[in-house]
N, C-alpha and C. Protein backbone atom coordinates (compact mmCIF):
# COMPACT_ATOMS: atom_id res chain seq x y z
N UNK A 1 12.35 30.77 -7.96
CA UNK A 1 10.95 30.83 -7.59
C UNK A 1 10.30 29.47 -7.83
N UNK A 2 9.63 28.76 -6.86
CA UNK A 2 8.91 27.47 -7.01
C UNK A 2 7.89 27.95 -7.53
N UNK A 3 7.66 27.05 -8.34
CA UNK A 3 6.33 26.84 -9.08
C UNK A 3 5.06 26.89 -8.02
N UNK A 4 3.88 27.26 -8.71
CA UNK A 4 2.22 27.06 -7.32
C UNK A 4 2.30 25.72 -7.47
N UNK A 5 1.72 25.15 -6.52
CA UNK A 5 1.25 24.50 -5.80
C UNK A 5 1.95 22.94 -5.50
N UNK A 6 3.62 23.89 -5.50
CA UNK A 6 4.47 22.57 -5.05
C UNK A 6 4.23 22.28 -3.86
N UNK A 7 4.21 23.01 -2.81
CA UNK A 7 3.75 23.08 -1.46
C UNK A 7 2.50 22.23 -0.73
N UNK A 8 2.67 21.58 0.38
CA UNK A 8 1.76 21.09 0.59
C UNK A 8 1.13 21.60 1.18
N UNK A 9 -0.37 21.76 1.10
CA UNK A 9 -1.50 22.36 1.26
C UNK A 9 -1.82 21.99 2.70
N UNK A 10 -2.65 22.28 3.97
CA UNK A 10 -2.64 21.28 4.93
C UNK A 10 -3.84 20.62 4.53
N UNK A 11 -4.43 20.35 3.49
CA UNK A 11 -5.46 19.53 3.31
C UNK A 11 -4.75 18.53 2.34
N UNK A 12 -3.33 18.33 1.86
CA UNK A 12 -2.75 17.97 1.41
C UNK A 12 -1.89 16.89 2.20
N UNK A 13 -1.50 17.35 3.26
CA UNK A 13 -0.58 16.68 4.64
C UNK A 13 -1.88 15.99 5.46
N UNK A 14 -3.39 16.15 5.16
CA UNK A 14 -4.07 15.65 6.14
C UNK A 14 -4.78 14.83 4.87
N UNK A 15 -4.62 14.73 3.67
CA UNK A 15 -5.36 13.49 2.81
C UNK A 15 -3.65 12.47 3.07
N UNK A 16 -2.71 13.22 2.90
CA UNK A 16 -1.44 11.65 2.67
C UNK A 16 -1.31 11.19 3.98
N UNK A 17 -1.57 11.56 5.07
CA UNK A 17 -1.79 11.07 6.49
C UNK A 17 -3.36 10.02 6.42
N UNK A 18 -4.42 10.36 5.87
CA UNK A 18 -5.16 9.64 5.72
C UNK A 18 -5.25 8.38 5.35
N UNK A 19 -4.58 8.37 4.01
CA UNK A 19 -4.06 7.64 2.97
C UNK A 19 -3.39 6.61 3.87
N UNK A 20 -2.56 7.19 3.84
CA UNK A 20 -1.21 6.30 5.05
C UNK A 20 -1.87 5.41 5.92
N UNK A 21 -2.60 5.65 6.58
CA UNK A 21 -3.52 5.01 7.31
C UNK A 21 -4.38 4.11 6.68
N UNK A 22 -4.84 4.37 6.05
CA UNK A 22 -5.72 3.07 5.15
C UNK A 22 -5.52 1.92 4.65
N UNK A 23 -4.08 2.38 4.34
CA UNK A 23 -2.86 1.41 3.76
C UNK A 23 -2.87 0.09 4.77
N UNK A 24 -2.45 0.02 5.82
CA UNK A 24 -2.50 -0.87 6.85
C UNK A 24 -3.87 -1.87 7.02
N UNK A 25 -4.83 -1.11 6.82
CA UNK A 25 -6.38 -1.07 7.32
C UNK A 25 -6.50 -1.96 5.81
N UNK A 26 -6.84 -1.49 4.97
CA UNK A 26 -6.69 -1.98 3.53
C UNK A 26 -6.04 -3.58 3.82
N UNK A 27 -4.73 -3.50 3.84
CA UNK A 27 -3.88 -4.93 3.67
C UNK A 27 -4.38 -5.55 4.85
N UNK A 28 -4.83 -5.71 6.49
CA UNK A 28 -5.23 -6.13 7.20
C UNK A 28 -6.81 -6.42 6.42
N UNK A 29 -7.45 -5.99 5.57
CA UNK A 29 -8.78 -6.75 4.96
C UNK A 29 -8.37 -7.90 4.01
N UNK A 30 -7.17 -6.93 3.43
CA UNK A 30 -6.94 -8.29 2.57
C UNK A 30 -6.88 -9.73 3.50
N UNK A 31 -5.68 -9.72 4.30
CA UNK A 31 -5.71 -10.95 5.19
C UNK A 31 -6.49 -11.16 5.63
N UNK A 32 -8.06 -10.89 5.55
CA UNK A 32 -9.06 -11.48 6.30
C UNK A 32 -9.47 -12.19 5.23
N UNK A 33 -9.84 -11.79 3.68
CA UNK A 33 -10.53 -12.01 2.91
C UNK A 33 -9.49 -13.38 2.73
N UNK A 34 -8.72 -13.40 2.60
CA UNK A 34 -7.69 -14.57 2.75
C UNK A 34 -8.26 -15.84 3.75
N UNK A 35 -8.22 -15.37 4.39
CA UNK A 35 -8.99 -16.32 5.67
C UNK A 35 -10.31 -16.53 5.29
N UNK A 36 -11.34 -16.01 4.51
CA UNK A 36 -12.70 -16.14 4.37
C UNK A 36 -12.52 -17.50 2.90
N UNK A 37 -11.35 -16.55 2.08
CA UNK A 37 -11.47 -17.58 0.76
C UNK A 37 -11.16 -18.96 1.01
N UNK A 38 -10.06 -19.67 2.19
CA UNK A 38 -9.85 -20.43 2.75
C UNK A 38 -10.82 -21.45 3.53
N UNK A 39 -11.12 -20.60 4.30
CA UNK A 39 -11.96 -21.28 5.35
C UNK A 39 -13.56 -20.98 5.76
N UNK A 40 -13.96 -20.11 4.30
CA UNK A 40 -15.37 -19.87 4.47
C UNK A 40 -16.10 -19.87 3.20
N UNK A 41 -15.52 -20.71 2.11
CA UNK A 41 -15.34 -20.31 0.83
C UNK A 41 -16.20 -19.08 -0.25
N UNK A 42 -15.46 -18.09 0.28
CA UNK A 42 -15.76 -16.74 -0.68
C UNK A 42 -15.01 -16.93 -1.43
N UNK A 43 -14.14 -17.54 -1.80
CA UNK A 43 -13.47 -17.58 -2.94
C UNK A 43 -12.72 -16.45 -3.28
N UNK A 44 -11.72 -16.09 -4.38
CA UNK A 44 -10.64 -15.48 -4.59
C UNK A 44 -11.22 -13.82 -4.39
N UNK A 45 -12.30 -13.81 -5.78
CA UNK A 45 -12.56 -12.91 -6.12
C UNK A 45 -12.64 -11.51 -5.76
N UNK A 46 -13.00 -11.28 -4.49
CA UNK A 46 -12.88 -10.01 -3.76
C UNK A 46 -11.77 -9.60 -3.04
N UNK A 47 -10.38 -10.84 -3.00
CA UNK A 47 -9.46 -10.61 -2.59
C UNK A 47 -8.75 -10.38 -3.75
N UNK A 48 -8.75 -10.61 -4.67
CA UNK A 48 -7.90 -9.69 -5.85
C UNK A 48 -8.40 -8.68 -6.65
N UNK A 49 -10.00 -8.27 -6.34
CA UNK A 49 -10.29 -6.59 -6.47
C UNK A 49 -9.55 -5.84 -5.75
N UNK A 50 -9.85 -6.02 -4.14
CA UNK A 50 -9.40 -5.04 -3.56
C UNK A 50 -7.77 -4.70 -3.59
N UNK A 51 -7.19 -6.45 -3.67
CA UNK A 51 -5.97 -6.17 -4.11
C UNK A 51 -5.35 -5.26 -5.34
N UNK A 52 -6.22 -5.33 -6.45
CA UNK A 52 -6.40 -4.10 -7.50
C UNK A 52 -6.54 -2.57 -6.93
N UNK A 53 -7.53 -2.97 -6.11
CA UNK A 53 -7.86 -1.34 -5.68
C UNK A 53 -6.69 -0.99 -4.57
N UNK A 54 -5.75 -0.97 -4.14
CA UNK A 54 -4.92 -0.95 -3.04
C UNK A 54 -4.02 -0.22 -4.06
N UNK A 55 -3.69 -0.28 -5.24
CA UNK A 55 -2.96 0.75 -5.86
C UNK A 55 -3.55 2.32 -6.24
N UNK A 56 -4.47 2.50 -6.18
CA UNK A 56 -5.27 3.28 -5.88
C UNK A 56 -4.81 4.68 -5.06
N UNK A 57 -4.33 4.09 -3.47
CA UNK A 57 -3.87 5.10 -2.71
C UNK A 57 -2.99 4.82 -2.90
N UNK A 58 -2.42 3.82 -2.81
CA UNK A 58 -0.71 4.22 -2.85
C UNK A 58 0.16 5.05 -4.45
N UNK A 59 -0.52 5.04 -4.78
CA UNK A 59 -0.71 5.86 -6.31
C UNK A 59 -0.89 7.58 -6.13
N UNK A 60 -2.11 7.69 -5.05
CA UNK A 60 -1.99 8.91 -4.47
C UNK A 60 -1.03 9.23 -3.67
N UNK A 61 -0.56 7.90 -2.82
CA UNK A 61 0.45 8.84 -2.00
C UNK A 61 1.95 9.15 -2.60
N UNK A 62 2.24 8.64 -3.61
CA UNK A 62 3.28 8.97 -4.58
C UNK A 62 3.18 10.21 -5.51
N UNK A 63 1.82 10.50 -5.81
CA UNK A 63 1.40 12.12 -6.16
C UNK A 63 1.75 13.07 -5.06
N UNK A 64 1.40 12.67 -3.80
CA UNK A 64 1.59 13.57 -2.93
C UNK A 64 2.71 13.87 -2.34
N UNK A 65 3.49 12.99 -2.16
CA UNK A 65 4.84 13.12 -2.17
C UNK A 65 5.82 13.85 -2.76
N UNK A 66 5.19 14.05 -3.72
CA UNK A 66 6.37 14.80 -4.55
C UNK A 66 6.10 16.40 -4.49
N UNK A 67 4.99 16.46 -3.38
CA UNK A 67 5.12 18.07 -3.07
C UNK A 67 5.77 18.46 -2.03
N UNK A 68 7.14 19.89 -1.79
CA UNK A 68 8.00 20.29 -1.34
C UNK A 68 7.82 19.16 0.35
N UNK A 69 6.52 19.98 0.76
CA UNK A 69 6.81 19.48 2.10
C UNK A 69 6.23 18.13 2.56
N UNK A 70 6.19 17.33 1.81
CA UNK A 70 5.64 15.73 1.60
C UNK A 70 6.97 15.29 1.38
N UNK A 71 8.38 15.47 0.91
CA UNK A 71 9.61 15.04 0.19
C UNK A 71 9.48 14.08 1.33
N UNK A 72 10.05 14.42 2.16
CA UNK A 72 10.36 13.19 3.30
C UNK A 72 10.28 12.07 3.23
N UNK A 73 8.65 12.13 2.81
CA UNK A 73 8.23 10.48 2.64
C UNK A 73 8.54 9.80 1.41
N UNK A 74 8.81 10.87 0.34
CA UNK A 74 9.19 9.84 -0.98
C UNK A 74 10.09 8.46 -0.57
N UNK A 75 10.78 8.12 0.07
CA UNK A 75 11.76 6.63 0.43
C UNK A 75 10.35 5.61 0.68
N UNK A 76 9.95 5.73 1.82
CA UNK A 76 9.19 5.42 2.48
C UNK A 76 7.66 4.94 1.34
N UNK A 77 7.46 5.54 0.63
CA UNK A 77 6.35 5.67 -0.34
C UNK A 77 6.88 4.74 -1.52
N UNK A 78 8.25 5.04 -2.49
CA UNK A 78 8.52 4.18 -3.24
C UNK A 78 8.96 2.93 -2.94
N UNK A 79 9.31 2.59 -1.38
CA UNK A 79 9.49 1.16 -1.13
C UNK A 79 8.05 0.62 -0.64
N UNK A 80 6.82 0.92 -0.20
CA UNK A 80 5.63 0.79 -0.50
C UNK A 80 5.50 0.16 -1.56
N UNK A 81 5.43 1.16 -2.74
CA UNK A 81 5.19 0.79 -4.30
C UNK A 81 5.56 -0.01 -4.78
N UNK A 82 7.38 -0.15 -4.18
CA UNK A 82 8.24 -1.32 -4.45
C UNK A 82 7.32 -2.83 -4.11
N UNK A 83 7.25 -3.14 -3.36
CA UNK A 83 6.65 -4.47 -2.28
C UNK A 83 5.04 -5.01 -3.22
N UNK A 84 4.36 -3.65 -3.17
CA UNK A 84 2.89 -3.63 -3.72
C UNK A 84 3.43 -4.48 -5.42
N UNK A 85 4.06 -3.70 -5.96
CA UNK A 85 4.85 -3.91 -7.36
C UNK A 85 4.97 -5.68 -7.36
N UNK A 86 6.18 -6.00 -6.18
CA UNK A 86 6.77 -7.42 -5.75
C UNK A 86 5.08 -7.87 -6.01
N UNK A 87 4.38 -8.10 -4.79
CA UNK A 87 2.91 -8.32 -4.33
C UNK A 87 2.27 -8.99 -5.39
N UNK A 88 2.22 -7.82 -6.71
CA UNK A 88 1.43 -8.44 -7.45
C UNK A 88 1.71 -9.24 -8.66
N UNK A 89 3.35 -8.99 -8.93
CA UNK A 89 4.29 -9.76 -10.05
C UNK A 89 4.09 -11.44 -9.38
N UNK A 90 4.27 -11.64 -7.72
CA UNK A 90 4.34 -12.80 -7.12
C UNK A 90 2.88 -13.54 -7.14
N UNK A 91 1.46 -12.85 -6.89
CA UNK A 91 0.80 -13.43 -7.13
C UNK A 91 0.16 -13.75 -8.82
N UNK A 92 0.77 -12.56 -9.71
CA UNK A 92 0.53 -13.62 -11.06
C UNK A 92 1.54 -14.70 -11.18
N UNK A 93 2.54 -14.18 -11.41
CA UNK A 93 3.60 -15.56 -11.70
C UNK A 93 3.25 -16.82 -10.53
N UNK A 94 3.41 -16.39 -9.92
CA UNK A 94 2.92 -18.09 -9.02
C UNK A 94 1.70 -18.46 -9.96
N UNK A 95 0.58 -17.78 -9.64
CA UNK A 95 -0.66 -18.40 -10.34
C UNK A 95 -0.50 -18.89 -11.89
N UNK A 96 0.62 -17.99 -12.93
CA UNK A 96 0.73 -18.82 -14.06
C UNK A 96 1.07 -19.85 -13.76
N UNK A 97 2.13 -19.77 -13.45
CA UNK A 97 3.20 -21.49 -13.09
C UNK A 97 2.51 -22.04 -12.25
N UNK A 98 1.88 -22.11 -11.92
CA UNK A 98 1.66 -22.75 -10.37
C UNK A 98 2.54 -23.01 -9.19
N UNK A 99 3.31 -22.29 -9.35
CA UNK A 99 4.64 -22.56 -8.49
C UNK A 99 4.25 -22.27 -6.96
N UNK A 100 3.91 -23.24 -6.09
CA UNK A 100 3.68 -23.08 -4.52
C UNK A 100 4.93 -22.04 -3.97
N UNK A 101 6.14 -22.23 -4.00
CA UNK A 101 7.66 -21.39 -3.32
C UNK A 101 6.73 -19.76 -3.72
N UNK A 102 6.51 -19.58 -4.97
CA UNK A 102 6.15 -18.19 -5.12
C UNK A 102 4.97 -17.67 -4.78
N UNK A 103 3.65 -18.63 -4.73
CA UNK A 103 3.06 -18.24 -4.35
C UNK A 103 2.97 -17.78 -2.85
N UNK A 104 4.09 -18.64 -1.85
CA UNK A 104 4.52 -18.92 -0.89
C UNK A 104 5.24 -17.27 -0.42
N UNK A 105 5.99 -16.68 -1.34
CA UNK A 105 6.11 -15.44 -1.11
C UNK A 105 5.28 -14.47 -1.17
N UNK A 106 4.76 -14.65 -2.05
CA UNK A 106 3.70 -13.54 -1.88
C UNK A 106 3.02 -13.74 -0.76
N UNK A 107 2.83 -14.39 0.16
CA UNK A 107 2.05 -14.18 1.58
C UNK A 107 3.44 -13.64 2.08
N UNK A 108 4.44 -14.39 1.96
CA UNK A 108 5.66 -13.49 2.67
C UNK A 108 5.70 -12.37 2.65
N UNK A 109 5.71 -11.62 1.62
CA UNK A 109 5.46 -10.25 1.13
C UNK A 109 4.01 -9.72 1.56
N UNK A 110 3.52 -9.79 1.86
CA UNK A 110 2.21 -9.28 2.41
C UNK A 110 2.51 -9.16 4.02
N UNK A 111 3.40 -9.40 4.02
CA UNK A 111 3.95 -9.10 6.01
C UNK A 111 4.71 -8.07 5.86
N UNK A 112 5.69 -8.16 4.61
CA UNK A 112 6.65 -6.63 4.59
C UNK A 112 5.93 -5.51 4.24
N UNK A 113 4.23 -5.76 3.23
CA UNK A 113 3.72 -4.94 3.04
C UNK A 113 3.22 -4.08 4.09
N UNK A 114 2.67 -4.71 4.87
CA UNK A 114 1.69 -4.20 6.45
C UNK A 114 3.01 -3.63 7.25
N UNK A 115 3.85 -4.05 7.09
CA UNK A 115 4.97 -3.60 7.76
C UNK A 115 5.61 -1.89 7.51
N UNK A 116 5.36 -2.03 6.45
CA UNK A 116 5.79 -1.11 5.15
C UNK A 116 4.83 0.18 5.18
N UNK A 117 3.44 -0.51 5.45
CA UNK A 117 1.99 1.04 5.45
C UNK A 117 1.99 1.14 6.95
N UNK A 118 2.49 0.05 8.01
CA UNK A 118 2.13 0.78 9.28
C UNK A 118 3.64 1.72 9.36
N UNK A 119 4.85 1.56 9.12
CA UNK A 119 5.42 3.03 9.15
C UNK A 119 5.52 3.83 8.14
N UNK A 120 4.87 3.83 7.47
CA UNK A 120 4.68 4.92 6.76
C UNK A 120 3.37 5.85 7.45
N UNK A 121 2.59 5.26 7.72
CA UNK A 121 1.80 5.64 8.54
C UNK A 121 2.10 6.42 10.11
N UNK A 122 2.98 5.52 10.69
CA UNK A 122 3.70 6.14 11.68
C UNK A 122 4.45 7.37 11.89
N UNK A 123 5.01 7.00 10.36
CA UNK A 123 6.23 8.86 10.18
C UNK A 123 4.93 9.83 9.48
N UNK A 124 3.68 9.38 8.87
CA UNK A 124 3.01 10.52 8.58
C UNK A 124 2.31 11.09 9.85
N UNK A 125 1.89 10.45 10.76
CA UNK A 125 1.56 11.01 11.66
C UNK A 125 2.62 12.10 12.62
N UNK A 126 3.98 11.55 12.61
CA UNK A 126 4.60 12.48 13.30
C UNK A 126 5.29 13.97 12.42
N UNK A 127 5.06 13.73 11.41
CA UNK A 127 5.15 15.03 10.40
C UNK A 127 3.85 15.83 10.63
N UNK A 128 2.50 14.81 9.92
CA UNK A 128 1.50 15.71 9.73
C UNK A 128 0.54 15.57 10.47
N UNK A 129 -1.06 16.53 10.73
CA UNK A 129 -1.63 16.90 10.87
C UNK A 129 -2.38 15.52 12.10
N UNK A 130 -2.71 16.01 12.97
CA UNK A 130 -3.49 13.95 13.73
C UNK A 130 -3.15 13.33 14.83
């Protein structure tokens, strides 16, 4: 007998479909704010809040995952986490050291990320609810 409320709820399959979606939307702001700190000088600051706040959902969507009919996406979700994880180890360590190569990845990694929330996004839509 499964435990309540292993199951996903459909308000459950229609918040990690949400989620999923934001993910993309989210990291596409980041790269703007990137472009603003650059070339409009806003400076760092709101690009490494939100970069803070971006664990946020993907935090939820690893809660949600782990209910019966969410399993699917667990791969998909912990290599997310994985990258986000990479993401932010690369932009401190570069910034301690100053090391350009690493900081240099971490924009690299911010392509596998977007890469990473638009299919995840993709397979939530063809599972769930949208």
């Amino acid at each position: 007998m499964m435990s309540p409320g292993v199951n996903a709820r459909p308000r459950d399959a229609a918040l990690f479909l949400a989620l999923a979606r934001l993910i993309p939307a989210l990291i596409l702001l980041q790269l703007l704010l990137v472009g603003l700190a650059l070339f409009d000088g806003l400076g760092w600051g709101p690009h490494r809040a939100l970069g803070g706040a971006i664990a946020a959902p993907i935090l939820a969507l690893l809660m949600l995952s782990q209910r019966s009919s969410l399993h699917h996406h667990r791969r998909e979700v912990a290599q997310l986490l994985g990258l986000y994880g990479l993401q932010v180890a690369l932009a401190g360590i570069g910034e301690t050291i100053g090391a350009g190569p690493i900081q240099a990845l971490h924009a690299a990694n911010a392509g596998l990320l977007l890469l990473a929330g638009a299919s995840l996004a993709r397979t939530a839509r063809q599972y769930g609810p949208g």
